[in-house]
C-alpha atoms as a PDB file:
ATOM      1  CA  UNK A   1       2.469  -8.668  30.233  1.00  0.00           C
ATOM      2  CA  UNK A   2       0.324  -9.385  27.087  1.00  0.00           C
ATOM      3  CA  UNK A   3       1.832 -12.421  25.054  1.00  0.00           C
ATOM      4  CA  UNK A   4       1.306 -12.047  21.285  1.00  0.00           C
ATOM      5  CA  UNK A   5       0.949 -14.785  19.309  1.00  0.00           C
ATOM      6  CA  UNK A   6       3.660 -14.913  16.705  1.00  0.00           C
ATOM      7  CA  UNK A   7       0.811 -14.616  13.514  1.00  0.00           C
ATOM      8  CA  UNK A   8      -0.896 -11.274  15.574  1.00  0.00           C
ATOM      9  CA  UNK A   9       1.255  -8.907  15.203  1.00  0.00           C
ATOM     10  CA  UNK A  10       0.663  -7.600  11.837  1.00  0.00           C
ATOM     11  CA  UNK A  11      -3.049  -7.220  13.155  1.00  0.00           C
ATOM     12  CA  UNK A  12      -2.323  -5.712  16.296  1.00  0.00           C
ATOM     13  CA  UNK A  13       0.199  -2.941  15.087  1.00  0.00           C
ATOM     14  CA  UNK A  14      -2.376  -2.264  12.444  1.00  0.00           C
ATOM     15  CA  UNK A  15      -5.090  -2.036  15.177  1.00  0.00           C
ATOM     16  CA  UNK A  16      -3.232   0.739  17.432  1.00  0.00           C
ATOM     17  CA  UNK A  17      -2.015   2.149  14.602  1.00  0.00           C
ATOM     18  CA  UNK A  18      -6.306   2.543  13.668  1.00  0.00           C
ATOM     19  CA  UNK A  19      -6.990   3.343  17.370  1.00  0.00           C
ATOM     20  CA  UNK A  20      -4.169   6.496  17.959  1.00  0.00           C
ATOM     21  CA  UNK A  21      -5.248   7.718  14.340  1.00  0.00           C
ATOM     22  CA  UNK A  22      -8.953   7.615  15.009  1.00  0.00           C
ATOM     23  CA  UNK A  23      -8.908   8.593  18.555  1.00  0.00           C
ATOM     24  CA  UNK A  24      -9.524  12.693  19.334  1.00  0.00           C
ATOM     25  CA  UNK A  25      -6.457  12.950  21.949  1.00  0.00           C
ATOM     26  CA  UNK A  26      -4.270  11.589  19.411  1.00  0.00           C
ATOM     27  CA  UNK A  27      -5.685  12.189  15.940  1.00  0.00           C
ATOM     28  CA  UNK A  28      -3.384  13.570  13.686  1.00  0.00           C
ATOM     29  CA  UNK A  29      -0.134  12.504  15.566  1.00  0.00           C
ATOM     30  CA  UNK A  30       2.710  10.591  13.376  1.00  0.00           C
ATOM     31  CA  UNK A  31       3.491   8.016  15.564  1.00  0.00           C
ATOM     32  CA  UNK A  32       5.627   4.867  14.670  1.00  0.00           C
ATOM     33  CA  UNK A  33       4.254   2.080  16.066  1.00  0.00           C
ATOM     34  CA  UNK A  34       5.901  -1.617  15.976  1.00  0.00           C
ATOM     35  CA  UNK A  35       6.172  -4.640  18.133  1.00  0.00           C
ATOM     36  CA  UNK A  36       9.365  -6.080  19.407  1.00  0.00           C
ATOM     37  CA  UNK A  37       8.601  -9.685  21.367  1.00  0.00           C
ATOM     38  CA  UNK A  38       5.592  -8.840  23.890  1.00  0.00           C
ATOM     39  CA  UNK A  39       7.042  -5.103  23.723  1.00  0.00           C
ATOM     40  CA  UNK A  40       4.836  -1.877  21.328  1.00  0.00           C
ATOM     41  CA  UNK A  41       7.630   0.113  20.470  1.00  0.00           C
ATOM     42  CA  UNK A  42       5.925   3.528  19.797  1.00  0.00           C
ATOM     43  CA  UNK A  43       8.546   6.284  18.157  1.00  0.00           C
ATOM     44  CA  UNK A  44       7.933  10.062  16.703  1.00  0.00           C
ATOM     45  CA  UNK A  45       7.380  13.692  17.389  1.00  0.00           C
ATOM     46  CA  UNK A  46       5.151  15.405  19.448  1.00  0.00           C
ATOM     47  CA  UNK A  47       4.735  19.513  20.656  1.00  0.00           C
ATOM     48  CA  UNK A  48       3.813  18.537  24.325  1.00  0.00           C
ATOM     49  CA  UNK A  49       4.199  16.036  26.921  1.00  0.00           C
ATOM     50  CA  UNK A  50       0.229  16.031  27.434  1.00  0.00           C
ATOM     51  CA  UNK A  51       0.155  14.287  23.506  1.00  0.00           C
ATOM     52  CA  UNK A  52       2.615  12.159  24.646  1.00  0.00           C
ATOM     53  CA  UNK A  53       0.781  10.781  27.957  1.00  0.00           C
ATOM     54  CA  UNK A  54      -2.457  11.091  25.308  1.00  0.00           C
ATOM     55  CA  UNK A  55      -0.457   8.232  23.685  1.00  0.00           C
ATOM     56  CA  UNK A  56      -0.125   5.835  26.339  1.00  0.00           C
ATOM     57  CA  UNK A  57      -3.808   6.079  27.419  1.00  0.00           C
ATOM     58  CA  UNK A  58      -5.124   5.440  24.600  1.00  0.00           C
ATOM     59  CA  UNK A  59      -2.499   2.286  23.975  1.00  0.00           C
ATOM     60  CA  UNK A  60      -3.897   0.984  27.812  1.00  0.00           C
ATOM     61  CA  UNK A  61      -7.521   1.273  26.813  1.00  0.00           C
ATOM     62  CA  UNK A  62      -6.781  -0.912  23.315  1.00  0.00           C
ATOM     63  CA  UNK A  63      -3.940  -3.589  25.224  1.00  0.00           C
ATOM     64  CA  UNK A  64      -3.990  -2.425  28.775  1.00  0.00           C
ATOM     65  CA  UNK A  65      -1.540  -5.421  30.114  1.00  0.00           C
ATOM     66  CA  UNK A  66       0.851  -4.397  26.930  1.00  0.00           C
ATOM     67  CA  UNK A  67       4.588  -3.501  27.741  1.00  0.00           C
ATOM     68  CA  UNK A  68       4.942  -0.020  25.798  1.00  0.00           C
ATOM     69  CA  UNK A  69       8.387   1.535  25.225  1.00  0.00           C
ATOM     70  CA  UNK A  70       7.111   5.002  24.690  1.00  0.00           C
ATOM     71  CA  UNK A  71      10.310   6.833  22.784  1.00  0.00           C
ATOM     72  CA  UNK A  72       7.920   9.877  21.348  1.00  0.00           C
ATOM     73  CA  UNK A  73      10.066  13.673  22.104  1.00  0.00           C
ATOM     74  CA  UNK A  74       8.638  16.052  22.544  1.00  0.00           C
ATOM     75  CA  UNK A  75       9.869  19.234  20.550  1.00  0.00           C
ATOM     76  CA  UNK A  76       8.286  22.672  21.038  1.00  0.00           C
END
């Protein structure tokens, strides 16, 4: 489990925020992200469960020991 300093996490939500919005798999996605303790909250919309996966890959490779709460639906 990552442990985020308590002055971080400003900087880190910023940073996935960056990475899922500059990222192909996940460009153009409105995604909520925010932290909660050592937990990235990530909330939205999505067409298909393939964007949503997209989302947690690309969260791994940018804090691959994070705890992610994944709460994205997908609606078709």
């Amino acid at each position: 489990m990552i442990r985020v300093p308590s002055e971080f996490p400003r900087y880190i939500v910023t940073h996935l925020r960056r990475a899922l919005a500059e990222d192909p798999r996940t460009r153009g996605l409105a995604i909520g992200v925010t932290l909660h303790g050592p937990c990235v909250h990530l909330s939205g919309r999505v067409t298909s469960q393939e964007c949503r996966h997209a989302l947690n890959i690309v969260l791994r490779e940018h804090l691959p020991s994070a705890v992610v709460r994944n709460d994205v639906r997908v609606e078709r």
